[in-house]
C-alpha atoms as a PDB file:
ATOM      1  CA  UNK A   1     -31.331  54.621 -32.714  1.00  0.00           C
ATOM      2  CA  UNK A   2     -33.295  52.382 -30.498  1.00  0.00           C
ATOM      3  CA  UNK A   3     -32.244  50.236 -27.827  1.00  0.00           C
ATOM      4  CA  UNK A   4     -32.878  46.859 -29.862  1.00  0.00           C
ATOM      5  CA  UNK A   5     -30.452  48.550 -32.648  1.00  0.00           C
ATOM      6  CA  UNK A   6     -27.751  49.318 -30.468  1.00  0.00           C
ATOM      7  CA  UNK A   7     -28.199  45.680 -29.112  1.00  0.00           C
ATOM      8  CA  UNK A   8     -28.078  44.080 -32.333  1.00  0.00           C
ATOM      9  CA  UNK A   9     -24.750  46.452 -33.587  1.00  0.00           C
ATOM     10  CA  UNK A  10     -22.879  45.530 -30.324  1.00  0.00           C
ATOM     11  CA  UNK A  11     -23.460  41.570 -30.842  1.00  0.00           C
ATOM     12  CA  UNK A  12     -22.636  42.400 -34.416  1.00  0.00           C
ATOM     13  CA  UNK A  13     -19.504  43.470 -33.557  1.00  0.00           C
ATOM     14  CA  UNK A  14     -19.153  40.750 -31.225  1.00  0.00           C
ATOM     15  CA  UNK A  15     -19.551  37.951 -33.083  1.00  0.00           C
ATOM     16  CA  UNK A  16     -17.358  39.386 -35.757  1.00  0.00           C
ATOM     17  CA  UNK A  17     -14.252  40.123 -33.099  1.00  0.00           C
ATOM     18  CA  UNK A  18     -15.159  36.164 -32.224  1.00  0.00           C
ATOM     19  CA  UNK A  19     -15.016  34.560 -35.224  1.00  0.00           C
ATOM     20  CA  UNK A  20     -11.536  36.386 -35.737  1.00  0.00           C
ATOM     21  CA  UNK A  21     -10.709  35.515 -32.396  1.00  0.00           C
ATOM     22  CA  UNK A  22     -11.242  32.007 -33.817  1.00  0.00           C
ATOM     23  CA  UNK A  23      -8.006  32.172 -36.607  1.00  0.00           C
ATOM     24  CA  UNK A  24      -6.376  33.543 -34.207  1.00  0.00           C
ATOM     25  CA  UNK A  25      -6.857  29.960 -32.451  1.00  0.00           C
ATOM     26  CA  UNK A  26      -5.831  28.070 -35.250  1.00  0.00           C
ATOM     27  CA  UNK A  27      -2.899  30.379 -36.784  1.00  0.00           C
ATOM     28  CA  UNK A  28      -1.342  29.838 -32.972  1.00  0.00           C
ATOM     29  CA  UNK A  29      -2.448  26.283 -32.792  1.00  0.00           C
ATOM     30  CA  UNK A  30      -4.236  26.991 -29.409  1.00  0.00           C
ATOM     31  CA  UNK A  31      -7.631  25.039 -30.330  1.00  0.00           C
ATOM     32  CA  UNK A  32      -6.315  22.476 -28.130  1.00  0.00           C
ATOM     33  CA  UNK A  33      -5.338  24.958 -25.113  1.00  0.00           C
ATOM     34  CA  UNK A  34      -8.131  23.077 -23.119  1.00  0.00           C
ATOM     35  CA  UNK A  35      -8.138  20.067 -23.816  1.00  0.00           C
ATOM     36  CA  UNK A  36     -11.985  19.302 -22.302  1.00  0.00           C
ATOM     37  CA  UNK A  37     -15.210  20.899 -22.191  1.00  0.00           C
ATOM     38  CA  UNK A  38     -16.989  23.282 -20.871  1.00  0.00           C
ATOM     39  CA  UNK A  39     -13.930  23.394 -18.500  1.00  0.00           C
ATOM     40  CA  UNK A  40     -10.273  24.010 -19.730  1.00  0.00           C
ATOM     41  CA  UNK A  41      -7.756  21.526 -17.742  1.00  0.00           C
ATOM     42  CA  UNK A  42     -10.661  20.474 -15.453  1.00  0.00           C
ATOM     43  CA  UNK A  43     -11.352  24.141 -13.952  1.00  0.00           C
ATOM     44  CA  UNK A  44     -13.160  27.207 -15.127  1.00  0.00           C
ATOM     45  CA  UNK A  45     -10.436  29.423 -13.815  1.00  0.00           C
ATOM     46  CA  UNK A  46      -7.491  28.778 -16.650  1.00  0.00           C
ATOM     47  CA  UNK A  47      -3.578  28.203 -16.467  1.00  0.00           C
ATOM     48  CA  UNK A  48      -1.829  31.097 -17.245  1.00  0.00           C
ATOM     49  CA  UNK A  49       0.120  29.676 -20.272  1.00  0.00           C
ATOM     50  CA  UNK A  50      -0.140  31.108 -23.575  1.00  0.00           C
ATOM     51  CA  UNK A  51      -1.978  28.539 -25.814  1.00  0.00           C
ATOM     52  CA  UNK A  52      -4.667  28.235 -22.889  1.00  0.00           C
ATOM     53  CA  UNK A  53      -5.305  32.026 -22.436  1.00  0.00           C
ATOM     54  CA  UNK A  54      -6.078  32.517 -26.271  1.00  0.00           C
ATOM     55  CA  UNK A  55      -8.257  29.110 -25.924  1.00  0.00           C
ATOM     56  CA  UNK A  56     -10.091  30.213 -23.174  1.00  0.00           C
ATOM     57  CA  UNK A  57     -10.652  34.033 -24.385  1.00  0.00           C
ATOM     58  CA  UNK A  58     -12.511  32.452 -27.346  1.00  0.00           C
ATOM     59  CA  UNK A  59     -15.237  30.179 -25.354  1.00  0.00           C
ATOM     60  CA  UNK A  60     -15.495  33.786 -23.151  1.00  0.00           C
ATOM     61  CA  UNK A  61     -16.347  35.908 -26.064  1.00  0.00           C
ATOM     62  CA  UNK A  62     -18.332  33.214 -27.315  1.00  0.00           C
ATOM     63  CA  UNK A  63     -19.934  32.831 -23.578  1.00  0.00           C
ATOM     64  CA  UNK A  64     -20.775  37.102 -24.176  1.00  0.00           C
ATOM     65  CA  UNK A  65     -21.654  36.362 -27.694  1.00  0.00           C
ATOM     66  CA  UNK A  66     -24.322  33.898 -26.384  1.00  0.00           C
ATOM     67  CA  UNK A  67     -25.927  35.883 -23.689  1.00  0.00           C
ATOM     68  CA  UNK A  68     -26.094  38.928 -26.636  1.00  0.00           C
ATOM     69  CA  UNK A  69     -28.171  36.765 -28.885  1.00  0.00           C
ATOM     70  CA  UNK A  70     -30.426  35.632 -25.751  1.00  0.00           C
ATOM     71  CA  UNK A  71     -30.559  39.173 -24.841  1.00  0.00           C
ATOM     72  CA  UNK A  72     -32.048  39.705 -29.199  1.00  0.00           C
ATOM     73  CA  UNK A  73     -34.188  37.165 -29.219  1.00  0.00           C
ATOM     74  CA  UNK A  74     -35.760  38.060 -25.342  1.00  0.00           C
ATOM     75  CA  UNK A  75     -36.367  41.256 -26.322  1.00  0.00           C
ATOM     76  CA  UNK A  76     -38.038  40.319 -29.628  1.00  0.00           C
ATOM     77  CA  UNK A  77     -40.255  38.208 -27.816  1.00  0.00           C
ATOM     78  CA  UNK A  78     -40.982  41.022 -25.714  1.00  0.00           C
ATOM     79  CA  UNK A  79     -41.290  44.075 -27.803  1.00  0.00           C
ATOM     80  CA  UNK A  80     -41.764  42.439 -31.651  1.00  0.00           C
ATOM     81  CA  UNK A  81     -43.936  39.085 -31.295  1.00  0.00           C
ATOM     82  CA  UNK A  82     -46.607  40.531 -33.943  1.00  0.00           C
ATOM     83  CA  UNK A  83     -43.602  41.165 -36.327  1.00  0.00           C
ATOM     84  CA  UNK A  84     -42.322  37.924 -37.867  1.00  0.00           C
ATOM     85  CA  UNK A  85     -39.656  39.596 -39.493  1.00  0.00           C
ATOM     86  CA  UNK A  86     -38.291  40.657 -36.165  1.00  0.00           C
ATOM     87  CA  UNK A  87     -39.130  37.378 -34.332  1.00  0.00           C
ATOM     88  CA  UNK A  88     -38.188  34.535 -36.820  1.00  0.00           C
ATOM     89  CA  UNK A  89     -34.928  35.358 -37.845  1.00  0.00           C
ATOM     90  CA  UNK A  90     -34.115  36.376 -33.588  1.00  0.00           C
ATOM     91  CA  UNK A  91     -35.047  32.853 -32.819  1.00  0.00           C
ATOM     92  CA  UNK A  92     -33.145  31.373 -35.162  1.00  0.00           C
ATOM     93  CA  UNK A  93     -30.038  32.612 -34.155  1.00  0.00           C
ATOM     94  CA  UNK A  94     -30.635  31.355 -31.035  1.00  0.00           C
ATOM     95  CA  UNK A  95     -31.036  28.145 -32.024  1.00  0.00           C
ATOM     96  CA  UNK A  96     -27.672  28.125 -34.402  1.00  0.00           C
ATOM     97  CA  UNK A  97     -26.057  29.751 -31.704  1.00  0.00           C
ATOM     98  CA  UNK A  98     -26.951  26.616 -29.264  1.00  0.00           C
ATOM     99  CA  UNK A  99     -25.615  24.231 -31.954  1.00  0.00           C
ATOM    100  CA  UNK A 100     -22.686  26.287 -32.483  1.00  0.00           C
ATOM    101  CA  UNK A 101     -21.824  26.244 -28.869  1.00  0.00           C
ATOM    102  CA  UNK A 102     -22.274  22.029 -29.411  1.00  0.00           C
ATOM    103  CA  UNK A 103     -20.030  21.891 -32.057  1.00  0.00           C
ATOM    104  CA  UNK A 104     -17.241  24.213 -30.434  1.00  0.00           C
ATOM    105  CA  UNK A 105     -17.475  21.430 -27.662  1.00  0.00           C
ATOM    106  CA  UNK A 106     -17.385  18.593 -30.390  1.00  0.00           C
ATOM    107  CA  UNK A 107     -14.161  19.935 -31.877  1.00  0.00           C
ATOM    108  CA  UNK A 108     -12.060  19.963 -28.982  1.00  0.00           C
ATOM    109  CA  UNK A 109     -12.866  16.905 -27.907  1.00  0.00           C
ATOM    110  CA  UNK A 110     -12.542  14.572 -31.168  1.00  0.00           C
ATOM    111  CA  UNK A 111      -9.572  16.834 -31.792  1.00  0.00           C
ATOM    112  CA  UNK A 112     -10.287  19.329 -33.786  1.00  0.00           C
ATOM    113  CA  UNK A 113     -11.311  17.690 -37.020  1.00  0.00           C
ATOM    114  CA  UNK A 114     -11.169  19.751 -40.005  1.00  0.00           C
ATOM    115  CA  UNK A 115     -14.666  18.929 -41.372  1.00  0.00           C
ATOM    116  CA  UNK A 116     -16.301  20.202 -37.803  1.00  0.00           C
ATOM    117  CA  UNK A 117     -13.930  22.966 -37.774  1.00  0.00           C
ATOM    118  CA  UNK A 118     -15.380  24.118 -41.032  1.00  0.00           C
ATOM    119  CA  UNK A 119     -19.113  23.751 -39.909  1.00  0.00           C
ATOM    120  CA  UNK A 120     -18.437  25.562 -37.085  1.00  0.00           C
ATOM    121  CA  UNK A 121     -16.868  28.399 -39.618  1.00  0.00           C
ATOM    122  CA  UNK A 122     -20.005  28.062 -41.697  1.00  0.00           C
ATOM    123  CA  UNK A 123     -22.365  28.421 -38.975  1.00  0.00           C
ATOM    124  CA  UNK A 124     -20.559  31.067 -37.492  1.00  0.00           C
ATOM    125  CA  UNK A 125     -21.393  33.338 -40.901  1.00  0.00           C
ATOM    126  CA  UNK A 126     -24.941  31.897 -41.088  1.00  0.00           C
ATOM    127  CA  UNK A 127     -25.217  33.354 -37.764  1.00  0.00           C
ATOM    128  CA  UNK A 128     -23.770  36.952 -38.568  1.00  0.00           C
ATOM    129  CA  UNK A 129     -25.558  37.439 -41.871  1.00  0.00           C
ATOM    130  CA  UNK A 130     -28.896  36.329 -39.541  1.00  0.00           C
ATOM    131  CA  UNK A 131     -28.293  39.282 -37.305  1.00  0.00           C
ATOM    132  CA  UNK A 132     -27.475  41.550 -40.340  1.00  0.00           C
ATOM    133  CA  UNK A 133     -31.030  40.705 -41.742  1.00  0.00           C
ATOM    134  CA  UNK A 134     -32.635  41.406 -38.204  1.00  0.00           C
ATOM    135  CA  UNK A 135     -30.547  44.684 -38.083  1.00  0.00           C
ATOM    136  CA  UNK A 136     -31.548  46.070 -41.741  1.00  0.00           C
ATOM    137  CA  UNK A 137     -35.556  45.485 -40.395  1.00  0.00           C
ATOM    138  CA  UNK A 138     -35.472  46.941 -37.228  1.00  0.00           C
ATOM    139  CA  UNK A 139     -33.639  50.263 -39.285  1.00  0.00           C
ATOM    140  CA  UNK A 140     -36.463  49.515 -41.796  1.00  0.00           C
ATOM    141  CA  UNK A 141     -39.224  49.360 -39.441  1.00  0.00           C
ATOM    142  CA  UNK A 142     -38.250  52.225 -38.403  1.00  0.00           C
ATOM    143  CA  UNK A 143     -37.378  54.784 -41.181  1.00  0.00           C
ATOM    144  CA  UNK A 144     -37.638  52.485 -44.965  1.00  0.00           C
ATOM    145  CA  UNK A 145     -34.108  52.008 -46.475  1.00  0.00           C
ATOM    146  CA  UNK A 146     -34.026  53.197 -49.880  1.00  0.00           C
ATOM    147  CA  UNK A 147     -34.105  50.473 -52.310  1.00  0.00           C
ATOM    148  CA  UNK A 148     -31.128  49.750 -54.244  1.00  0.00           C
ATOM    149  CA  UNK A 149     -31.459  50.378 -58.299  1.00  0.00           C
ATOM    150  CA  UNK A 150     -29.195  47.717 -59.972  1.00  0.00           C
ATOM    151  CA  UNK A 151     -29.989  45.201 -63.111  1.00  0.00           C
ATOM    152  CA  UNK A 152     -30.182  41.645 -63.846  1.00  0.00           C
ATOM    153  CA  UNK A 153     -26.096  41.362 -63.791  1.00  0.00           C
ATOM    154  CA  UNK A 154     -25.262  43.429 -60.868  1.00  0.00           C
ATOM    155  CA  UNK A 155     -27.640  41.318 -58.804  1.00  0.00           C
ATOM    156  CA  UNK A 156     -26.439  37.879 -60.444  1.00  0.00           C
ATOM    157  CA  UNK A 157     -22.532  39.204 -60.356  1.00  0.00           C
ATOM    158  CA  UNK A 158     -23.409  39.911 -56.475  1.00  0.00           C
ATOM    159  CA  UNK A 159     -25.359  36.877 -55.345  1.00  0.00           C
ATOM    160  CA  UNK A 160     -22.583  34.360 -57.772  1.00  0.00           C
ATOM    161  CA  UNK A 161     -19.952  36.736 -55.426  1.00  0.00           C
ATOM    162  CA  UNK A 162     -21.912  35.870 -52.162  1.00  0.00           C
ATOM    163  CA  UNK A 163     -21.486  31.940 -52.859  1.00  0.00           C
ATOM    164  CA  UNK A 164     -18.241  31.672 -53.767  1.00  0.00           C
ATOM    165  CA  UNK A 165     -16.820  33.709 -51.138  1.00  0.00           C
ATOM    166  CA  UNK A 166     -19.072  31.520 -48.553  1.00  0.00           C
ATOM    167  CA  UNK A 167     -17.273  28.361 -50.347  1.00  0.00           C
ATOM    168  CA  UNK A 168     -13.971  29.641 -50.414  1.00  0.00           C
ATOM    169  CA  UNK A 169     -14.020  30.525 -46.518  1.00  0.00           C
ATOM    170  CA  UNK A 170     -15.279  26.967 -46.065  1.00  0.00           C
ATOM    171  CA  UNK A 171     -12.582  25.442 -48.019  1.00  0.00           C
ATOM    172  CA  UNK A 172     -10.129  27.925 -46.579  1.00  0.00           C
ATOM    173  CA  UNK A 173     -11.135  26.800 -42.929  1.00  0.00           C
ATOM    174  CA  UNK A 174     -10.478  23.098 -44.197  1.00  0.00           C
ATOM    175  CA  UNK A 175      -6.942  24.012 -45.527  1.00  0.00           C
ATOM    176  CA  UNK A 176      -6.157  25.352 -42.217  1.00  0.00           C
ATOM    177  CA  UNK A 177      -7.717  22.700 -40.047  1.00  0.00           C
ATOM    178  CA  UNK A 178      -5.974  20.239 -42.182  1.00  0.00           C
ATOM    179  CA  UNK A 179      -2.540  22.154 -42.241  1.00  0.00           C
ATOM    180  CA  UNK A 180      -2.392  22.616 -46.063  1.00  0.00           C
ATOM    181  CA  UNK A 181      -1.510  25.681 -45.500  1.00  0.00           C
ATOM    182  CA  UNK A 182       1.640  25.474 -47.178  1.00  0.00           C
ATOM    183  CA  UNK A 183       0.937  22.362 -49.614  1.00  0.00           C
ATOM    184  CA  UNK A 184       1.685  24.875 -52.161  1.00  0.00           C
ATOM    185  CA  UNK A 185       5.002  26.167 -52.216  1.00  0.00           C
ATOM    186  CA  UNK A 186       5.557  29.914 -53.551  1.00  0.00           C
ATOM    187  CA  UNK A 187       2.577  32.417 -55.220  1.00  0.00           C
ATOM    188  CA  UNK A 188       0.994  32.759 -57.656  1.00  0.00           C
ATOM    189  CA  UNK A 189       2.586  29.725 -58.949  1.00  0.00           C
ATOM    190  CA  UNK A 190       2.122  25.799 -56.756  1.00  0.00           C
ATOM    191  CA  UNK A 191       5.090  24.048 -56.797  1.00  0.00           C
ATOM    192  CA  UNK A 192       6.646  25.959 -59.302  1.00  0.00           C
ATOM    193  CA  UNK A 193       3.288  25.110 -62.015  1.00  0.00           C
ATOM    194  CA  UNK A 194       0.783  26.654 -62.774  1.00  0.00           C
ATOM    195  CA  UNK A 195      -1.389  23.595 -62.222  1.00  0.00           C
ATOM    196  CA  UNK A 196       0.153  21.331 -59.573  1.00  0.00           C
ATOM    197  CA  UNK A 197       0.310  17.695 -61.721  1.00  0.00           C
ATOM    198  CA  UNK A 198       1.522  16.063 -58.596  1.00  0.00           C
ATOM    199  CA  UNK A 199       0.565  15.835 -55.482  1.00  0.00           C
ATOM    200  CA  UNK A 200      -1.278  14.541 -52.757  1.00  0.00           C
ATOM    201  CA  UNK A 201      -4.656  15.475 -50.891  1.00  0.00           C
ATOM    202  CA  UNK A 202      -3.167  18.750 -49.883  1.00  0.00           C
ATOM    203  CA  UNK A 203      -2.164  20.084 -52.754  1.00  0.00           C
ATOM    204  CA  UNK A 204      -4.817  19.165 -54.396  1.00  0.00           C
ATOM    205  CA  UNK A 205      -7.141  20.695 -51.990  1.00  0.00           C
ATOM    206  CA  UNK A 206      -5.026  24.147 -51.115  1.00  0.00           C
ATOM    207  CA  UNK A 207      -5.193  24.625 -55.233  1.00  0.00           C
ATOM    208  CA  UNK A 208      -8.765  24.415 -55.227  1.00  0.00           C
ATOM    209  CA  UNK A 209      -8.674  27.352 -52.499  1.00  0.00           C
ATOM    210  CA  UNK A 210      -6.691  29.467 -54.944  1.00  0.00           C
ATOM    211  CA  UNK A 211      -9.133  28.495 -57.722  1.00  0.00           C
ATOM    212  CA  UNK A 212     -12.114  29.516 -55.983  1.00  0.00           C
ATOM    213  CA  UNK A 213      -9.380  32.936 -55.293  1.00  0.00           C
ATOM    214  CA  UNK A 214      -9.508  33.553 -58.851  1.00  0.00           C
ATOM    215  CA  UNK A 215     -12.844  32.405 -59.465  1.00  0.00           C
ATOM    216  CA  UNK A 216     -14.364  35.321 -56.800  1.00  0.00           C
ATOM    217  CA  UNK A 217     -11.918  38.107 -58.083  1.00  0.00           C
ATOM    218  CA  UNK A 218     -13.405  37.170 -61.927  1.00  0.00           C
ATOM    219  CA  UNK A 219     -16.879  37.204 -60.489  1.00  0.00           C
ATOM    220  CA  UNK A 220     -16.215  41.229 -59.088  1.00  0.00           C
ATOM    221  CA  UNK A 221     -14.134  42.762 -61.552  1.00  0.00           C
ATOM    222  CA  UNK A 222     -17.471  41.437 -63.552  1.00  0.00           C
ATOM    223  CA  UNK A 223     -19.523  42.914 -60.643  1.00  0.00           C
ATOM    224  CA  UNK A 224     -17.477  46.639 -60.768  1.00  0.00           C
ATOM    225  CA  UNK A 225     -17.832  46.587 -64.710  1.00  0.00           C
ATOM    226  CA  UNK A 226     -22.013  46.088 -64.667  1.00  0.00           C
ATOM    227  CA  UNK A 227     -22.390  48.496 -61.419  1.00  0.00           C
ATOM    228  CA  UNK A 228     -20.236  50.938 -63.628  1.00  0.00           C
ATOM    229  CA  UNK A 229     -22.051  51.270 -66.656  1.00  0.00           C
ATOM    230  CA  UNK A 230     -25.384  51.392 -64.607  1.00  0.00           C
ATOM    231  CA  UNK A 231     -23.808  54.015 -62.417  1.00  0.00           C
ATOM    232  CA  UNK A 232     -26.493  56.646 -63.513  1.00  0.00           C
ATOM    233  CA  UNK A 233     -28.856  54.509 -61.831  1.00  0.00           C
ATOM    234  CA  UNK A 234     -27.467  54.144 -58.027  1.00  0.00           C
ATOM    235  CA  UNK A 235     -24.163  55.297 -56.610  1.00  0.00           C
ATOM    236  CA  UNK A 236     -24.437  52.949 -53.902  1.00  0.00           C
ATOM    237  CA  UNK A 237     -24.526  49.802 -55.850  1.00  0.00           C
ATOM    238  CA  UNK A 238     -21.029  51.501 -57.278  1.00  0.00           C
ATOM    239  CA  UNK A 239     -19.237  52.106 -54.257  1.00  0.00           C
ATOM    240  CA  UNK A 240     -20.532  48.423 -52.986  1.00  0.00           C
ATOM    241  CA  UNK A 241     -18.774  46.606 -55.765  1.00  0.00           C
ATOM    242  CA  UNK A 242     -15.782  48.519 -55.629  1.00  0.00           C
ATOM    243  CA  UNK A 243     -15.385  48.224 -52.220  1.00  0.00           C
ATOM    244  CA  UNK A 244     -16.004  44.729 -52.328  1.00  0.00           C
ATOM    245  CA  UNK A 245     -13.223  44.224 -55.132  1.00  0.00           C
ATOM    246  CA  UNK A 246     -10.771  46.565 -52.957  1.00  0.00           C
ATOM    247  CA  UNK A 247     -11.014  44.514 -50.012  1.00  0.00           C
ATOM    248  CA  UNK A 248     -10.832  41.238 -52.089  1.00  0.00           C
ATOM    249  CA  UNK A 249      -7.269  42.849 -53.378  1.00  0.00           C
ATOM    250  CA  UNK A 250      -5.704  43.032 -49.871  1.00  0.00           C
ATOM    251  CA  UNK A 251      -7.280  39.959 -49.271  1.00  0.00           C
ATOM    252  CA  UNK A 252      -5.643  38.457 -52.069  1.00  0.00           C
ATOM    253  CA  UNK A 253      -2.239  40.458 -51.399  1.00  0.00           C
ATOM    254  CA  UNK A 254      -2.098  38.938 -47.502  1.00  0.00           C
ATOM    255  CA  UNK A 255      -3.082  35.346 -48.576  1.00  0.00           C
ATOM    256  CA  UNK A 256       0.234  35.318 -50.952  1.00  0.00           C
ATOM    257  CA  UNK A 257       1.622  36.637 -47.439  1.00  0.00           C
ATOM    258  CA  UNK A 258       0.735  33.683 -45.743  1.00  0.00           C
ATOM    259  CA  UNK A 259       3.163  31.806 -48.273  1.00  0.00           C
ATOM    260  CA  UNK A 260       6.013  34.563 -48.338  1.00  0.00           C
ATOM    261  CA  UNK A 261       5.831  34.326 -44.707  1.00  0.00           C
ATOM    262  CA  UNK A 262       5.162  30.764 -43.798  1.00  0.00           C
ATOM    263  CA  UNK A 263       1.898  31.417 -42.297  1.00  0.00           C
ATOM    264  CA  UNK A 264       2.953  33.950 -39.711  1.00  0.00           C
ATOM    265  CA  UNK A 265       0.778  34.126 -36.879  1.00  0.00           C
ATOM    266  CA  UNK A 266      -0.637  37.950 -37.497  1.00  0.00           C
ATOM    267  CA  UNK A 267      -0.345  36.936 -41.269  1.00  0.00           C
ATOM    268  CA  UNK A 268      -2.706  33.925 -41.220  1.00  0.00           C
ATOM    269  CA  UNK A 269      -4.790  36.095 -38.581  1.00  0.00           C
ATOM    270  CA  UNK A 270      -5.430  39.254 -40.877  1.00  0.00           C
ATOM    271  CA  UNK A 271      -6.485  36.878 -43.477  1.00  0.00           C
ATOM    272  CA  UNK A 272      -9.110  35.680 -41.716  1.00  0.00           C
ATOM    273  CA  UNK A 273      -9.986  38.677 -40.519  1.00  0.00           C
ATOM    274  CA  UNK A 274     -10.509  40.493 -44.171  1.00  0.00           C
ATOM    275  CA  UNK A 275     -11.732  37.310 -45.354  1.00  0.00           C
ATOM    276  CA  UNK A 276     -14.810  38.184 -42.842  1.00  0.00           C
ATOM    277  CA  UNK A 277     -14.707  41.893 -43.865  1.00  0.00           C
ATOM    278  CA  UNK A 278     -15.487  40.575 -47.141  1.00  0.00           C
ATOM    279  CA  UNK A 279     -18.441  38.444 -46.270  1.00  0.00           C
ATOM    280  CA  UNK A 280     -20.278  41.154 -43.929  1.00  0.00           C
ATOM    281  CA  UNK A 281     -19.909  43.637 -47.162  1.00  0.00           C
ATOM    282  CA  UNK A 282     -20.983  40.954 -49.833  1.00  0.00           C
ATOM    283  CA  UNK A 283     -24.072  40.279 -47.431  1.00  0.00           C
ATOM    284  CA  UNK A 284     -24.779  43.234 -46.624  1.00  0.00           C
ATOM    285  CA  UNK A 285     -24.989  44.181 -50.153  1.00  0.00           C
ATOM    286  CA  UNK A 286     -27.245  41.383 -51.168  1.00  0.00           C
ATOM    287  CA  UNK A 287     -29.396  42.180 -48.288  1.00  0.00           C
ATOM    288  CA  UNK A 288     -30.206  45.459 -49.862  1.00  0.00           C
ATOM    289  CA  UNK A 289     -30.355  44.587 -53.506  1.00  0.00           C
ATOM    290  CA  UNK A 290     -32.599  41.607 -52.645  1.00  0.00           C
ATOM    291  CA  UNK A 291     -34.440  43.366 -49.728  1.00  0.00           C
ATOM    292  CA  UNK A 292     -33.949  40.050 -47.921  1.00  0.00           C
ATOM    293  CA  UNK A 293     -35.219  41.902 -44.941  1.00  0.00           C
ATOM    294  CA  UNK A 294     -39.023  42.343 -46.186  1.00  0.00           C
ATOM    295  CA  UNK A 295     -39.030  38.744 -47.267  1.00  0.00           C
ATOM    296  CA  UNK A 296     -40.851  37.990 -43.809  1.00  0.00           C
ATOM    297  CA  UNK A 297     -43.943  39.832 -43.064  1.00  0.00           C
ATOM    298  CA  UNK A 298     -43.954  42.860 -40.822  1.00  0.00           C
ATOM    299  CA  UNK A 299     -47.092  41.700 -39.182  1.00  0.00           C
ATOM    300  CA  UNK A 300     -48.585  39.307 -38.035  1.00  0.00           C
ATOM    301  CA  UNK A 301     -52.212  38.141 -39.146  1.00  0.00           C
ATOM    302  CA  UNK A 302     -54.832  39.136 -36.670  1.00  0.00           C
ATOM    303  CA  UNK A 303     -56.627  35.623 -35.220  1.00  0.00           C
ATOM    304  CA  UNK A 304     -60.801  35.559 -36.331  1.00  0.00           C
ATOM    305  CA  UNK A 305     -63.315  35.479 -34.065  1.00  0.00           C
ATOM    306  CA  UNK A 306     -65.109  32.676 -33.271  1.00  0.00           C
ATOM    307  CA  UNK A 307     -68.435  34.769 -32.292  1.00  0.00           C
ATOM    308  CA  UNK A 308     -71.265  33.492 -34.734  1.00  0.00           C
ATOM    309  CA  UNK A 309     -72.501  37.180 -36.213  1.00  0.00           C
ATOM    310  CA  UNK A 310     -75.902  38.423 -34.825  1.00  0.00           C
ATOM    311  CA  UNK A 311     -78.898  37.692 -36.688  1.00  0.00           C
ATOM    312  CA  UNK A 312     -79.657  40.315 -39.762  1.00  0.00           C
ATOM    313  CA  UNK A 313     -75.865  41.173 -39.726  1.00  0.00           C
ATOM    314  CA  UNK A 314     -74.290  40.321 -42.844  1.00  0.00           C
ATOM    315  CA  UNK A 315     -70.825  39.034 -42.462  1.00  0.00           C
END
């Protein structure tokens, strides 16, 4: 494993222990620990009060998270500036991760509005599934990754899973940010219905949350039922879907939790936290099946000379 591998694993990690570090802001209600920014109470040095600590640990891991993408896209300036598929993708990140940083800043101080606090969730993934793609071509630069052997409805079944698990974090993130979080009374059941028929805004909303639930468990039992019958054809693509739907069942089993429990810290935490499990799987996944990491080329094209040929030299 090279150097720019272990980089790119480490800020992996990272910015996965961040963005969990971020529910654990909002199950505690600490996204208004510091109240300003860049400085928490006025000072860089933090109060030692519980809300403020879990605040400020979250703009430091984002701080490390920052200076880890830097570090990615430095180094493939330095070592990987003929190989788009390095390069692009590097600098990209460091561009969402500068607007990321902005919007962290614009949510604490309008408040923490629900709609930026679900940007900032959506850029956050944008940004990990960015460094898986950069991490899948610097192992396939390297040694080729096998291709992945599926059919017309794995791949559909996978990419339909993909989107609705993006939506249903984003819609998750607003039910949080909004405190819907218990607009619906009791699981599987909303109010004692099966479909709420009264209700404000937050019911409505939280019930579209369970919808899109259902919707993404549909979408990979139909996912574990096409890589099953092509199972001759790849193993891989098997134990992808079914560890997909398996994680998708705890999933599902902690976000009735959250209800039973009335969105206990740890509770509301861990669902975040699988929620994200889920999404680095499901990408992965799609980044093999579609090979999203040769969509760039490996190379880039060699500038022509300018020299006019010499006479009698064809060209």
């Amino acid at each position: 494993m090279t150097g720019f591998q272990r980089l790119c694993l480490l800020t992996g990690f990272v910015v996965f222990g961040l963005i969990v570090l971020g529910g654990v802001v909002r199950a505690t209600d600490s996204g208004l620990g510091c109240p300003d920014w860049p400085r928490c109470h006025g000072s860089f040095i933090p109060k030692w009060e519980k809300h403020t600590l879990i605040e400020y640990s979250h703009r430091l891991v984002a701080s490390v998270a920052g200076f880890l993408v830097l570090g990615i896209a430095v180094w493939a300036w330095r070592s990987y500036r003929r190989t788009p598929a390095v390069l692009l993708p590097a600098a990209l990140m460091l561009a969402l991760i500068v607007v990321q940083a902005g919007l962290g800043g614009a949510a604490v101080l309008n408040d923490l509005p629900p709609e930026i606090v679900v940007i900032h969730l959506g850029m956050a993934l944008t940004i990990l599934s960015t460094l898986l793609v950069v991490l899948h071509t610097s192992f396939d630069l390297s040694r080729p990754l096998a291709r992945l052997a599926a059919g017309p409805a794995v791949r559909g079944s996978a990419l339909a899973a993909l989107a609705v698990a993006f939506l249903l974090m984003l819609v998750g993130a607003y039910v949080a940010g909004a405190d819907y979080g218990l607009a619906c009374s009791g699981w599987p059941l909303c109010n004692g219905e099966v479909v709420p028929g009264a209700g404000g805004a937050s019911v409505q909303v939280h019930f579209i949350h369970r919808l899109l639930a259902l919707l993404l468990g549909l979408t990979l039992v139909a996912g574990l039922w096409s890589a099953w019958r092509e199972r001759r054809r790849s193993g891989t693509v098997l134990l992808f879907a079914g560890g997909a739907l398996a994680v998708y069942a705890v999933q599902a089993l902690i976000g009735a939790a959250n209800i039973w429990t009335e969105l206990a810290d740890e509770v509301s935490a861990a669902h975040l936290a699988f929620a994200e499990l889920l999404w680095v799987l499901l990408a992965v996944f799609n980044i093999r099946l579609f090979e999203a990491h040769r969509w760039l080329p490996r190379a880039a094209a060699a500038p022509r000379s300018r020299e006019m040929p010499a006479p009698g030299v064809p060209q």
